[in-house]
N, C-alpha and C. Protein backbone atom coordinates (compact mmCIF):
# COMPACT_ATOMS: atom_id res chain seq x y z
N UNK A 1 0.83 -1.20 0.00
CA UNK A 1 0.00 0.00 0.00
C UNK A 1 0.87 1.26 0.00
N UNK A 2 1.87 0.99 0.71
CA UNK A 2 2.91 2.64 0.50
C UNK A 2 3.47 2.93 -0.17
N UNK A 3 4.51 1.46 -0.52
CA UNK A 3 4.57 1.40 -2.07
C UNK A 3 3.96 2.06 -3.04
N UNK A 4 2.70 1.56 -3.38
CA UNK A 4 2.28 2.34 -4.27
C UNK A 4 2.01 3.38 -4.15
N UNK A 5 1.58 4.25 -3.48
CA UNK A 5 1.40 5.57 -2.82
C UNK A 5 2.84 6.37 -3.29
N UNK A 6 3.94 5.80 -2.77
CA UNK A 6 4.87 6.28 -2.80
C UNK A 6 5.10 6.65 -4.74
N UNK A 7 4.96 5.62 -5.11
CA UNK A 7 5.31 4.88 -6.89
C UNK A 7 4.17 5.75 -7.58
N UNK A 8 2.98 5.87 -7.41
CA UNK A 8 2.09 6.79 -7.68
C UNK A 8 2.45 8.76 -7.24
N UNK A 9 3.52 9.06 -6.58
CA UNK A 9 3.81 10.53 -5.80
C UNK A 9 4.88 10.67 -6.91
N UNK A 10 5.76 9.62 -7.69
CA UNK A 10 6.54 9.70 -8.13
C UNK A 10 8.32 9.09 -7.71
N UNK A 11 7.92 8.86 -6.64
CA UNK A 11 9.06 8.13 -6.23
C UNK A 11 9.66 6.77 -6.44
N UNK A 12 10.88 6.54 -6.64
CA UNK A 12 11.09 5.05 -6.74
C UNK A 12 11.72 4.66 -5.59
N UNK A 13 11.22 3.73 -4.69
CA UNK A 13 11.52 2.78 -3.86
C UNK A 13 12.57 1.71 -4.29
N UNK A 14 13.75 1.73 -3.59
CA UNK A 14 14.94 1.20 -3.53
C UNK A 14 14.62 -0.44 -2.77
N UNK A 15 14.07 -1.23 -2.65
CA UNK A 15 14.33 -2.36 -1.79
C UNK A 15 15.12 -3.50 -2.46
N UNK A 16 16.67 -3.37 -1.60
CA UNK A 16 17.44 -4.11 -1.78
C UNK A 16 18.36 -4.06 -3.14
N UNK A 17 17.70 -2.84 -3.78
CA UNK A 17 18.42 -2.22 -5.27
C UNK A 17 19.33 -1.56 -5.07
N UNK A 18 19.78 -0.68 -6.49
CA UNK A 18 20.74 0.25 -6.67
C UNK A 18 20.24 0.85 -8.04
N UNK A 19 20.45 2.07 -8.13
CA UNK A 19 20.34 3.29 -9.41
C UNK A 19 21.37 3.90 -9.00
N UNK A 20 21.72 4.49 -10.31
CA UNK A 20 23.17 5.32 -10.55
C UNK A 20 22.17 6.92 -10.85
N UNK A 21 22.88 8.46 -10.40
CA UNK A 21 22.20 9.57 -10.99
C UNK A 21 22.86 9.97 -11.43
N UNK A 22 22.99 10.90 -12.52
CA UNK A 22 23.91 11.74 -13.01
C UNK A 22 23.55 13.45 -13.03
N UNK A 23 24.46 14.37 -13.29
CA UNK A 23 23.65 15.72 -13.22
C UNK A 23 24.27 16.13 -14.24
N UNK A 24 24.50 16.36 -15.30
CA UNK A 24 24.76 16.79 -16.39
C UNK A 24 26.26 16.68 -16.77
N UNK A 25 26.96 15.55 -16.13
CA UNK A 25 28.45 15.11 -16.16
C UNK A 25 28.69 13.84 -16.44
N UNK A 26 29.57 13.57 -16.67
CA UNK A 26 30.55 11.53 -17.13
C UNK A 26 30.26 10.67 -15.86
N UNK A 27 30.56 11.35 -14.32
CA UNK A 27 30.63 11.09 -13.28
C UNK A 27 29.32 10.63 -12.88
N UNK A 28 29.06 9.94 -11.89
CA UNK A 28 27.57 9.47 -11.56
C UNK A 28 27.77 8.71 -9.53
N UNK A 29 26.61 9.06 -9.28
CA UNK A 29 26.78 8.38 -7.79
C UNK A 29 25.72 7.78 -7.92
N UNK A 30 26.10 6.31 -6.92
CA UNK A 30 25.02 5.24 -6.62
C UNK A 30 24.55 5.15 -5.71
N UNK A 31 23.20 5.11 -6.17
CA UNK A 31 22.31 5.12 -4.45
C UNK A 31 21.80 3.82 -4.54
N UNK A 32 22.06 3.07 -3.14
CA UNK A 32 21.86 1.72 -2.76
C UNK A 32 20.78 1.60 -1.68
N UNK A 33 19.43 1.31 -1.90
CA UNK A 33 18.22 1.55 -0.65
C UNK A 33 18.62 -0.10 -0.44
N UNK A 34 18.65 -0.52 0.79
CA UNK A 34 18.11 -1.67 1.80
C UNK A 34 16.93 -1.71 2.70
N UNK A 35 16.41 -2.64 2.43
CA UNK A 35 15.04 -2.94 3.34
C UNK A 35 15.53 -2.94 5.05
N UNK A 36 14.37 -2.28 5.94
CA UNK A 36 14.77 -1.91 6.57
C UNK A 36 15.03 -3.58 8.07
N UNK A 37 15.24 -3.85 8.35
CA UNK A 37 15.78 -5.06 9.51
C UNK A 37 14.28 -5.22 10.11
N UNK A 38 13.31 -3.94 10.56
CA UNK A 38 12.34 -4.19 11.39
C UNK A 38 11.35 -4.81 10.32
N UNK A 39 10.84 -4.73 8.95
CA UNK A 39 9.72 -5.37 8.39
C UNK A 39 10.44 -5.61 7.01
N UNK A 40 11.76 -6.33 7.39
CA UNK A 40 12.25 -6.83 5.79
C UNK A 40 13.39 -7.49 6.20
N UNK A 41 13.99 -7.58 5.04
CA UNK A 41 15.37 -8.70 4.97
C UNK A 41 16.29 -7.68 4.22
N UNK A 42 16.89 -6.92 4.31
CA UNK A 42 17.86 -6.82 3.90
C UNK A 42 19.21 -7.31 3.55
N UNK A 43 19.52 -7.32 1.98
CA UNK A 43 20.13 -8.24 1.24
C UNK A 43 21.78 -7.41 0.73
N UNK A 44 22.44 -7.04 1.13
CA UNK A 44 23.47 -6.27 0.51
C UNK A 44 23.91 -6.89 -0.57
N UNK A 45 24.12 -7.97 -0.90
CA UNK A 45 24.68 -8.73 -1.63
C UNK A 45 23.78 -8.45 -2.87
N UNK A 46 22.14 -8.52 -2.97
CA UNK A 46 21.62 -8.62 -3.71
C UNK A 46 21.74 -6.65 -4.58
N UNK A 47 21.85 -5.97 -3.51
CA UNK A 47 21.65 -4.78 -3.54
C UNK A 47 23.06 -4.27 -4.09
N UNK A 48 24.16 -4.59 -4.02
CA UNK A 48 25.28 -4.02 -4.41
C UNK A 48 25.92 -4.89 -5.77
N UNK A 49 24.98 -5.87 -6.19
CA UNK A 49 25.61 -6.54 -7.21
C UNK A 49 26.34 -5.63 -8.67
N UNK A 50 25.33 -4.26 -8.77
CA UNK A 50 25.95 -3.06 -9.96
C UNK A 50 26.74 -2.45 -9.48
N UNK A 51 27.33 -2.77 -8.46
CA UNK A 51 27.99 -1.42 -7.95
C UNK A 51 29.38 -1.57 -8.15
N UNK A 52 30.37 -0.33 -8.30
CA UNK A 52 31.64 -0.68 -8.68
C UNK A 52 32.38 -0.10 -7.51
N UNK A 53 33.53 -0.63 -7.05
CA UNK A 53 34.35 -0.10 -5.69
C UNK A 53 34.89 1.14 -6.12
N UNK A 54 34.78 1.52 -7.36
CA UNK A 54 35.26 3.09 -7.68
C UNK A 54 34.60 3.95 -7.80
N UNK A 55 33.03 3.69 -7.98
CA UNK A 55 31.95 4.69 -7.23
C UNK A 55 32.04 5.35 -6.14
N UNK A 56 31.42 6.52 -6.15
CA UNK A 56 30.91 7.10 -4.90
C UNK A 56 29.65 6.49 -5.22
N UNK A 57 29.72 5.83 -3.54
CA UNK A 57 27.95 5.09 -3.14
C UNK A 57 27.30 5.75 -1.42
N UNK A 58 26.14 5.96 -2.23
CA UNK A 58 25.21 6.63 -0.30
C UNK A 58 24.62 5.35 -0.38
N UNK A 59 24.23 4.85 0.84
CA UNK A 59 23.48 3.22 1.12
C UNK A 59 22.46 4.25 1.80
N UNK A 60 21.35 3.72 1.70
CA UNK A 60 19.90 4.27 2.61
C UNK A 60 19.41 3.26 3.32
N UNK A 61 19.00 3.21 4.92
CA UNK A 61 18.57 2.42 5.48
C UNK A 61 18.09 2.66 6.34
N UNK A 62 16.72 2.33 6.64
CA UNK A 62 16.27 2.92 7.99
C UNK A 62 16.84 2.38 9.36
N UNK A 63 17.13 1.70 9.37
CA UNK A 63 18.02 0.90 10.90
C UNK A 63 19.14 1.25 10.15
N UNK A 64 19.89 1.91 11.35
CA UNK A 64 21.58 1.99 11.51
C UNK A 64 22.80 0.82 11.57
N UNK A 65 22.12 0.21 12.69
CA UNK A 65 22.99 -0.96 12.44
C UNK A 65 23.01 -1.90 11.96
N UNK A 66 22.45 -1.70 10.21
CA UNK A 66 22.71 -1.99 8.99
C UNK A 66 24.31 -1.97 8.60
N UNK A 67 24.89 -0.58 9.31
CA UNK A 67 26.31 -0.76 8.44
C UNK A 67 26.85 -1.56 8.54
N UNK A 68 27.09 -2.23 9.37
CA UNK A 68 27.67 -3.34 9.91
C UNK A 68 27.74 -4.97 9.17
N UNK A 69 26.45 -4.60 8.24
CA UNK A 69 26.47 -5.57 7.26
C UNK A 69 26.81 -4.80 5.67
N UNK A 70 27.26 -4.19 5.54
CA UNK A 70 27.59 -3.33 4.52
C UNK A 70 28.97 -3.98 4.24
N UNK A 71 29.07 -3.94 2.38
CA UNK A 71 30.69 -3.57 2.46
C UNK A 71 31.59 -2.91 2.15
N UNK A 72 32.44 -2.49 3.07
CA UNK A 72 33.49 -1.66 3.35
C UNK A 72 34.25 -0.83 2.28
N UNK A 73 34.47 -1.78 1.07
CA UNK A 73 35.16 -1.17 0.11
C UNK A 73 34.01 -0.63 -1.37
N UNK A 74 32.56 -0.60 -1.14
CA UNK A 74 31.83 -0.39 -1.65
C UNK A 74 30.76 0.90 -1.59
N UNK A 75 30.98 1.67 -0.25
CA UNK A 75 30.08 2.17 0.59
C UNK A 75 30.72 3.35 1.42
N UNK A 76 30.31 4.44 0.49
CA UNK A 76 30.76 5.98 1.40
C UNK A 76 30.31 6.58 2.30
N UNK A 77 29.09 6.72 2.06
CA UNK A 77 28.10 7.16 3.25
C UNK A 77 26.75 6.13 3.15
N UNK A 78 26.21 6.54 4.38
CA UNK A 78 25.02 5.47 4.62
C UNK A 78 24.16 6.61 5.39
N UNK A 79 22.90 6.58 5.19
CA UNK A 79 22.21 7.68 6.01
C UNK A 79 20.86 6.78 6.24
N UNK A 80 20.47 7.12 7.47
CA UNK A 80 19.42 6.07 8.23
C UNK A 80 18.90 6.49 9.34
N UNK A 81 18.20 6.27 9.97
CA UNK A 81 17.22 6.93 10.88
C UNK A 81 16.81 5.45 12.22
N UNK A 82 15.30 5.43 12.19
CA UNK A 82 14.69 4.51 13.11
C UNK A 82 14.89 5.30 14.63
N UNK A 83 15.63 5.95 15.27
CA UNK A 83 15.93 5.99 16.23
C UNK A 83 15.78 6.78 17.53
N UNK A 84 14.91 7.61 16.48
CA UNK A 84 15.04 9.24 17.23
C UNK A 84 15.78 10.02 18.11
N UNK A 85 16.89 9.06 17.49
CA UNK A 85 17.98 10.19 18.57
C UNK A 85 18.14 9.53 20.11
N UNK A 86 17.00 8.40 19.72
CA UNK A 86 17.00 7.47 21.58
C UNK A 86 15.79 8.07 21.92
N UNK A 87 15.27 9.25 21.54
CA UNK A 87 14.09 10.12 22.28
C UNK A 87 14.04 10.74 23.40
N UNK A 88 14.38 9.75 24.12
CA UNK A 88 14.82 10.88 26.00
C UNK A 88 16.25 10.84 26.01
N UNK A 89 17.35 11.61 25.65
CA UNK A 89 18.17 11.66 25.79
C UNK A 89 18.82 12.31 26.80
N UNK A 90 19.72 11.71 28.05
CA UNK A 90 20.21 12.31 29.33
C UNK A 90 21.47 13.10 29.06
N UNK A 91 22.23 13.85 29.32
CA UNK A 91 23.55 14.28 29.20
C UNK A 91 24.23 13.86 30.18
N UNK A 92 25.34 12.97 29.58
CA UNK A 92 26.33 12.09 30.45
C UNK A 92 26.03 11.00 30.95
N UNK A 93 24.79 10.61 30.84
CA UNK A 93 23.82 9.33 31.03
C UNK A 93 23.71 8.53 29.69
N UNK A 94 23.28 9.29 28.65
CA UNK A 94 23.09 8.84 27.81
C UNK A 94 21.38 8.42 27.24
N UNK A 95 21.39 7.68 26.43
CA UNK A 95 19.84 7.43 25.64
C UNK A 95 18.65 7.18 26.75
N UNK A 96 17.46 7.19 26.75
CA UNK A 96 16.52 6.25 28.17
C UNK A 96 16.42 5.12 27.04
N UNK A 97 16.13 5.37 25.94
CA UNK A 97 15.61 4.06 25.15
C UNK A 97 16.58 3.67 23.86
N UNK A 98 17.00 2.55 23.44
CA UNK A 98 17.26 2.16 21.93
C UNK A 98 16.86 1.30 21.38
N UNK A 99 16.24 2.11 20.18
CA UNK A 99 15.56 0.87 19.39
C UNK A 99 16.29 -0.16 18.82
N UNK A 100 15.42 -0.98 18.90
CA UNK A 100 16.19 -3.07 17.62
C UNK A 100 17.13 -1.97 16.68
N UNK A 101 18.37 -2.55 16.35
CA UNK A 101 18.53 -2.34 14.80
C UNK A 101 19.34 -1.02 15.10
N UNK A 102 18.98 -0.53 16.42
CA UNK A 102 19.64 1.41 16.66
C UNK A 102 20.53 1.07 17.73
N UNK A 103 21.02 -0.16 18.38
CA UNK A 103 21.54 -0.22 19.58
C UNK A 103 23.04 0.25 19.35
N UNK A 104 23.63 0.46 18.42
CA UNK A 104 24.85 0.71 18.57
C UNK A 104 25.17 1.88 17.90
N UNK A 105 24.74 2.25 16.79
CA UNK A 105 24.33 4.03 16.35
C UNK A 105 22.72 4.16 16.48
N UNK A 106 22.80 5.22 17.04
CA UNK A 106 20.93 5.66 16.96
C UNK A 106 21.17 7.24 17.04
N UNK A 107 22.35 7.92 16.95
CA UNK A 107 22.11 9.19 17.02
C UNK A 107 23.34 10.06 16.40
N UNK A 108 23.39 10.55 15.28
CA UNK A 108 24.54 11.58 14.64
C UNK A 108 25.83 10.93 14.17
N UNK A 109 26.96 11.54 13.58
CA UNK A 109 27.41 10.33 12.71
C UNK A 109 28.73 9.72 13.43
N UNK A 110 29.26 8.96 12.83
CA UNK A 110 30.10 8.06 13.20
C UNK A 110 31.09 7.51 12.43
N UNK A 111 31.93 7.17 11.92
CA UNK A 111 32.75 6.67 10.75
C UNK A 111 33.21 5.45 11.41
N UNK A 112 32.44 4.32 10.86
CA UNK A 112 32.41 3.16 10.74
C UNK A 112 33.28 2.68 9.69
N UNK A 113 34.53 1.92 10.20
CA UNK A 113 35.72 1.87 9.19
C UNK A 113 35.90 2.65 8.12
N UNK A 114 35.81 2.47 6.54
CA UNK A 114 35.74 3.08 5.67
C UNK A 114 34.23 4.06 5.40
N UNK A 115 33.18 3.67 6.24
CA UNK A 115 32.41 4.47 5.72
C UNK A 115 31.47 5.63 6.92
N UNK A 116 31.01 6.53 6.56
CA UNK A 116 30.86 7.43 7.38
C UNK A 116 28.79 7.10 7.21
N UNK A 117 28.68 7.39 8.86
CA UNK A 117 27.23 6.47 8.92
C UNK A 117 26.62 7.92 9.49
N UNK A 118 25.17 8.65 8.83
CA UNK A 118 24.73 9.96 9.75
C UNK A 118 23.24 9.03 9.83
N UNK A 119 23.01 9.15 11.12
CA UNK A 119 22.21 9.07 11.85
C UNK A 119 21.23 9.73 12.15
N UNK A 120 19.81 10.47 11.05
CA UNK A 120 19.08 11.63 11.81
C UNK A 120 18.05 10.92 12.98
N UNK A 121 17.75 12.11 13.87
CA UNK A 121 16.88 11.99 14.80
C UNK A 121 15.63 11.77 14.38
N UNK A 122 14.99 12.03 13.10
CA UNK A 122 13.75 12.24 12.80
C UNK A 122 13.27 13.15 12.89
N UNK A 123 11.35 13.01 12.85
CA UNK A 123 10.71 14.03 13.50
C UNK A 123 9.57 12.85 14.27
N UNK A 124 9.46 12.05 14.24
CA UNK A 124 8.13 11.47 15.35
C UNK A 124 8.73 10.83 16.49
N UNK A 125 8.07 9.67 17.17
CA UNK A 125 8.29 9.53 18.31
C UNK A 125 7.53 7.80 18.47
N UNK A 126 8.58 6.91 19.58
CA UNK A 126 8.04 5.57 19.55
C UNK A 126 7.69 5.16 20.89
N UNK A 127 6.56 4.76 21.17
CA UNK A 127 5.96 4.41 22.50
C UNK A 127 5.24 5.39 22.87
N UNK A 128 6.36 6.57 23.53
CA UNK A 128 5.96 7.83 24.51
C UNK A 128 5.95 8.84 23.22
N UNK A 129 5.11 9.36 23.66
CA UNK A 129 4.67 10.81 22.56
C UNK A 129 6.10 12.03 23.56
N UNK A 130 6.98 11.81 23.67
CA UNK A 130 8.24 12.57 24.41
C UNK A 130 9.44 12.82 23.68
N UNK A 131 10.01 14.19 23.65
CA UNK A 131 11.70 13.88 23.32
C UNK A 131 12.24 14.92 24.42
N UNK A 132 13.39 14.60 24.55
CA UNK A 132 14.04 15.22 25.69
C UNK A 132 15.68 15.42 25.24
N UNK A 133 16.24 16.75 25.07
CA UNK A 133 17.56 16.89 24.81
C UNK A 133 17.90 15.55 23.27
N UNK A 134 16.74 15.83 22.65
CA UNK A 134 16.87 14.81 21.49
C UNK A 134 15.62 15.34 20.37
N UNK A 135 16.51 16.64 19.97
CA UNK A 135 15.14 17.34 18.66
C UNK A 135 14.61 16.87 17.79
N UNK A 136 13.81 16.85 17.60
CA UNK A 136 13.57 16.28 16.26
C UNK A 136 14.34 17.16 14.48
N UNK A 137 14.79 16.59 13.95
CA UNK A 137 15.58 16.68 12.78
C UNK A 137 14.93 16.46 11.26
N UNK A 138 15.29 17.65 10.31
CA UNK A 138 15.39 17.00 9.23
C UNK A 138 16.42 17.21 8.36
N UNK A 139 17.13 16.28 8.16
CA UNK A 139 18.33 16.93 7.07
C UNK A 139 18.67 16.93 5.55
N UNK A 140 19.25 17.52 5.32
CA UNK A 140 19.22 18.39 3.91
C UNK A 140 20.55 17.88 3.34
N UNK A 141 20.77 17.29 2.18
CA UNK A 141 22.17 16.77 1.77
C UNK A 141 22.11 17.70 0.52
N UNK A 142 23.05 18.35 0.17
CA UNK A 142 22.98 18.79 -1.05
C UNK A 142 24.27 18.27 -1.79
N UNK A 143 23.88 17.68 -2.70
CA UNK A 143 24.92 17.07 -3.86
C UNK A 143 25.81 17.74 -4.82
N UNK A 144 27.20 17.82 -4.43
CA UNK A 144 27.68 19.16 -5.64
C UNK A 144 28.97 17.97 -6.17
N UNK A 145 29.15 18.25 -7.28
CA UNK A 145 30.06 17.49 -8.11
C UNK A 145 30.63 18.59 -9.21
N UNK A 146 31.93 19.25 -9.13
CA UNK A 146 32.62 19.77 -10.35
C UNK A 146 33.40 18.70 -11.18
N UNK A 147 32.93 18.92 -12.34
CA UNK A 147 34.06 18.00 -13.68
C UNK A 147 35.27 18.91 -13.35
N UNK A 148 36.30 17.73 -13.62
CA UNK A 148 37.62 18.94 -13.85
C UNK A 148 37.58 19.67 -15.04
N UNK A 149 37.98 20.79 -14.29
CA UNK A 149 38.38 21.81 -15.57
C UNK A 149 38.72 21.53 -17.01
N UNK A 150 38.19 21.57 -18.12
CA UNK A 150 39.05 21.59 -19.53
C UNK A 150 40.52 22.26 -19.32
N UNK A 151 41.22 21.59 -20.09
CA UNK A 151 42.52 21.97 -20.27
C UNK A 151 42.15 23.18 -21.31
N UNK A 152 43.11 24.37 -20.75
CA UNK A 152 43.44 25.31 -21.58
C UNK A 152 44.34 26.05 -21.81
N UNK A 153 44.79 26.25 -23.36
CA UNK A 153 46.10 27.07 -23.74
C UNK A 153 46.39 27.99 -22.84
N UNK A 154 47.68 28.25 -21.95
CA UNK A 154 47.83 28.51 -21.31
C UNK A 154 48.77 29.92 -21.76
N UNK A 155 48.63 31.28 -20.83
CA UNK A 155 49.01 32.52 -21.06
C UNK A 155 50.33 32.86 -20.79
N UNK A 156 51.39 33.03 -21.54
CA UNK A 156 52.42 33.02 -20.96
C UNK A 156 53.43 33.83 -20.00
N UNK A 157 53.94 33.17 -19.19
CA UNK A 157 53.82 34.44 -17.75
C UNK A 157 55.05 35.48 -17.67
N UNK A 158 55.85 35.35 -19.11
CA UNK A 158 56.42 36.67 -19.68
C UNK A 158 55.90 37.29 -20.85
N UNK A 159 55.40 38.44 -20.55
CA UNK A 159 54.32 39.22 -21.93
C UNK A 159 55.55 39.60 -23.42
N UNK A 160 56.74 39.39 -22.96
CA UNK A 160 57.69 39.66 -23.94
C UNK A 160 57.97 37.90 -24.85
N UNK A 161 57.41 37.05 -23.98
CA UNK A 161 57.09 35.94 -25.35
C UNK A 161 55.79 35.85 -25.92
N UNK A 162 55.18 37.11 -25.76
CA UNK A 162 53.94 36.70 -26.29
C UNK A 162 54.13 36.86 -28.19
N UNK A 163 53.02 36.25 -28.37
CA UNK A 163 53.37 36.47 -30.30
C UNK A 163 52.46 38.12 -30.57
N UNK A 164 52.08 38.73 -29.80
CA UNK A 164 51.77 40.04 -30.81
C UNK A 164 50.63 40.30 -30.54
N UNK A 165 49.80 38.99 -30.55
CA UNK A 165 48.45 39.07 -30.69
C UNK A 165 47.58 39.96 -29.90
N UNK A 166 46.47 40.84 -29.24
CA UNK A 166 46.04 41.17 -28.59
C UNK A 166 44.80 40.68 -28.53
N UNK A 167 45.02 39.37 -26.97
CA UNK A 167 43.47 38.96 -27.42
C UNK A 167 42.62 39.42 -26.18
N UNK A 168 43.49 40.58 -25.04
CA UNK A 168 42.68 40.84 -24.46
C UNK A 168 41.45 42.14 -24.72
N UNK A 169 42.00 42.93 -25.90
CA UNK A 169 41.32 43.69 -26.67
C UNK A 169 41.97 45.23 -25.97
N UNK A 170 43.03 44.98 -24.98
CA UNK A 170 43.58 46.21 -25.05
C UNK A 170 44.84 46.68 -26.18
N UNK A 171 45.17 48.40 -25.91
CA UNK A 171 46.50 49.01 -26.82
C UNK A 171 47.24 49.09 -25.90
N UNK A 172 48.57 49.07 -25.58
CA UNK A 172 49.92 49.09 -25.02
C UNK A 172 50.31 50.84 -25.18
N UNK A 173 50.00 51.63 -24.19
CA UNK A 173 50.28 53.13 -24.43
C UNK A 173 51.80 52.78 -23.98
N UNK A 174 52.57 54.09 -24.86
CA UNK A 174 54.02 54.19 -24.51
C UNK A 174 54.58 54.10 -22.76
N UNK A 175 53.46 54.44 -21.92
CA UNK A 175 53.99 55.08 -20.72
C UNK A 175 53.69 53.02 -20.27
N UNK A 176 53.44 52.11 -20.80
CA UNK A 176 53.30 51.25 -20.36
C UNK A 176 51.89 50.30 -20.18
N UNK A 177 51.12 51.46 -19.95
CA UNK A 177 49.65 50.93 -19.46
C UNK A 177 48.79 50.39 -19.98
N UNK A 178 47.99 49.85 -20.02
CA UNK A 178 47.19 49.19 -20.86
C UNK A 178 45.88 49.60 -20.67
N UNK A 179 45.11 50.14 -22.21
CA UNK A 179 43.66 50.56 -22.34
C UNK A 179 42.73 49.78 -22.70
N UNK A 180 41.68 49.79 -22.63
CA UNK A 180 40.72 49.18 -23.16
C UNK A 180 40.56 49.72 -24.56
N UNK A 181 40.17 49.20 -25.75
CA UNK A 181 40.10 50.02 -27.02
C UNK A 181 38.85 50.54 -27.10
N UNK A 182 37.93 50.24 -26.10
CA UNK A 182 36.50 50.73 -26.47
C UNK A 182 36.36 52.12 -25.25
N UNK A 183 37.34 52.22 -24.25
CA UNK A 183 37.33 53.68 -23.98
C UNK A 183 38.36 54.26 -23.92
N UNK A 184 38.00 55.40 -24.05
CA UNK A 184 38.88 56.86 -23.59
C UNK A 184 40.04 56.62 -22.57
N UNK A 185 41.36 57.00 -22.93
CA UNK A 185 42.00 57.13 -21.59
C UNK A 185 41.76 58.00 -20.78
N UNK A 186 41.72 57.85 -19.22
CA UNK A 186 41.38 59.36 -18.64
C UNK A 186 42.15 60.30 -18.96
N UNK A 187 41.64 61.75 -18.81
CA UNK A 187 42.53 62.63 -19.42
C UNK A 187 42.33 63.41 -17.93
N UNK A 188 43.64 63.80 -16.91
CA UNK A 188 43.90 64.60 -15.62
C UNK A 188 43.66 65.66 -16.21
N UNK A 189 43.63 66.25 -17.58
CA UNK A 189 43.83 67.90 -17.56
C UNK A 189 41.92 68.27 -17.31
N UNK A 190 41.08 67.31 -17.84
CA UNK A 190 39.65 67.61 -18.03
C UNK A 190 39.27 68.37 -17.22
């Protein structure tokens, strides 16, 4: 039923897959969804079969301690939830509660050998309608990727090997300076 809901909103649901995106470059990142531990099986094996160790890959999972079945040389970031942060969270005490699946990350990130695991808090709440020193969260990833630069003929950094040409569109006045050809030099006497 959410499924489709979801598949009908426009979204595609990841279970146990992988899709590659691209944004208008050669380069591409893979996003790897796993079913979540509490109402599925999550399959890495099945889920990372396209994937190449020279990708950049985000894994999505709602239980955290998913990474743990992840592999290492496949997997950059992982972002996952379930946990709310623990919900009552004590300072210097630590969580009141952790959920199945959250017992060992359930709150903010961590770098789990090679891969770096963020943990949001959410925004709802499990059992107790409560959060305590544990906000509710939503976070925002924004994806930026530059191609390298084109190679280009390069300017040479003595103007006395240059060949003549003027391709910045200035004239060379005697006193040294350089004008633009489309204005006036200032004139001090005006």
């Amino acid at each position: 039923m959410v499924s489709h809901l979801l598949f009908e909103a426009g979204f595609e649901v990841l279970n146990n897959q992988s899709v590659k995106i691209r944004n208008r470059g050669t380069q591409s990142i893979s996003l790897v969804g796993l079913e979540s531990e509490m109402l599925g099986n999550p399959d890495p094996e099945a889920a990372y079969q396209n994937i190449s160790p020279d990708s950049f890959t985000i894994a999505l999972c709602h239980t955290p301690d998913t990474v743990l079945r992840l592999p290492q040389d496949q997997t950059d970031l992982m972002l996952a939830g379930h946990s709310h942060g623990g919900q009552i969270y004590i300072p210097l005490l630590g969580t009141f509660y952790r959920a199945n699946y959250a017992e060992i990350y359930y709150r903010g990130k961590h770098q789990v050998d090679d891969i770096l695991l963020d943990v949001s808090n959410g925004t709802g709440t499990t059992r107790m309608d409560v959060r305590l020193f544990s906000p509710a969260e939503i976070v925002v990833y924004r994806l930026e990727h530059t191609e390298p630069a084109p190679e280009t003929d390069s300017v040479p950094d003595n103007p006395d090997q240059s060949d003549g040409s003027n391709e910045a569109g200035t004239d060379e006045n005697p006193d040294g300076s350089d004008v633009p050809q489309d204005q006036p030099a200032d004139n001090p006497e005006e």
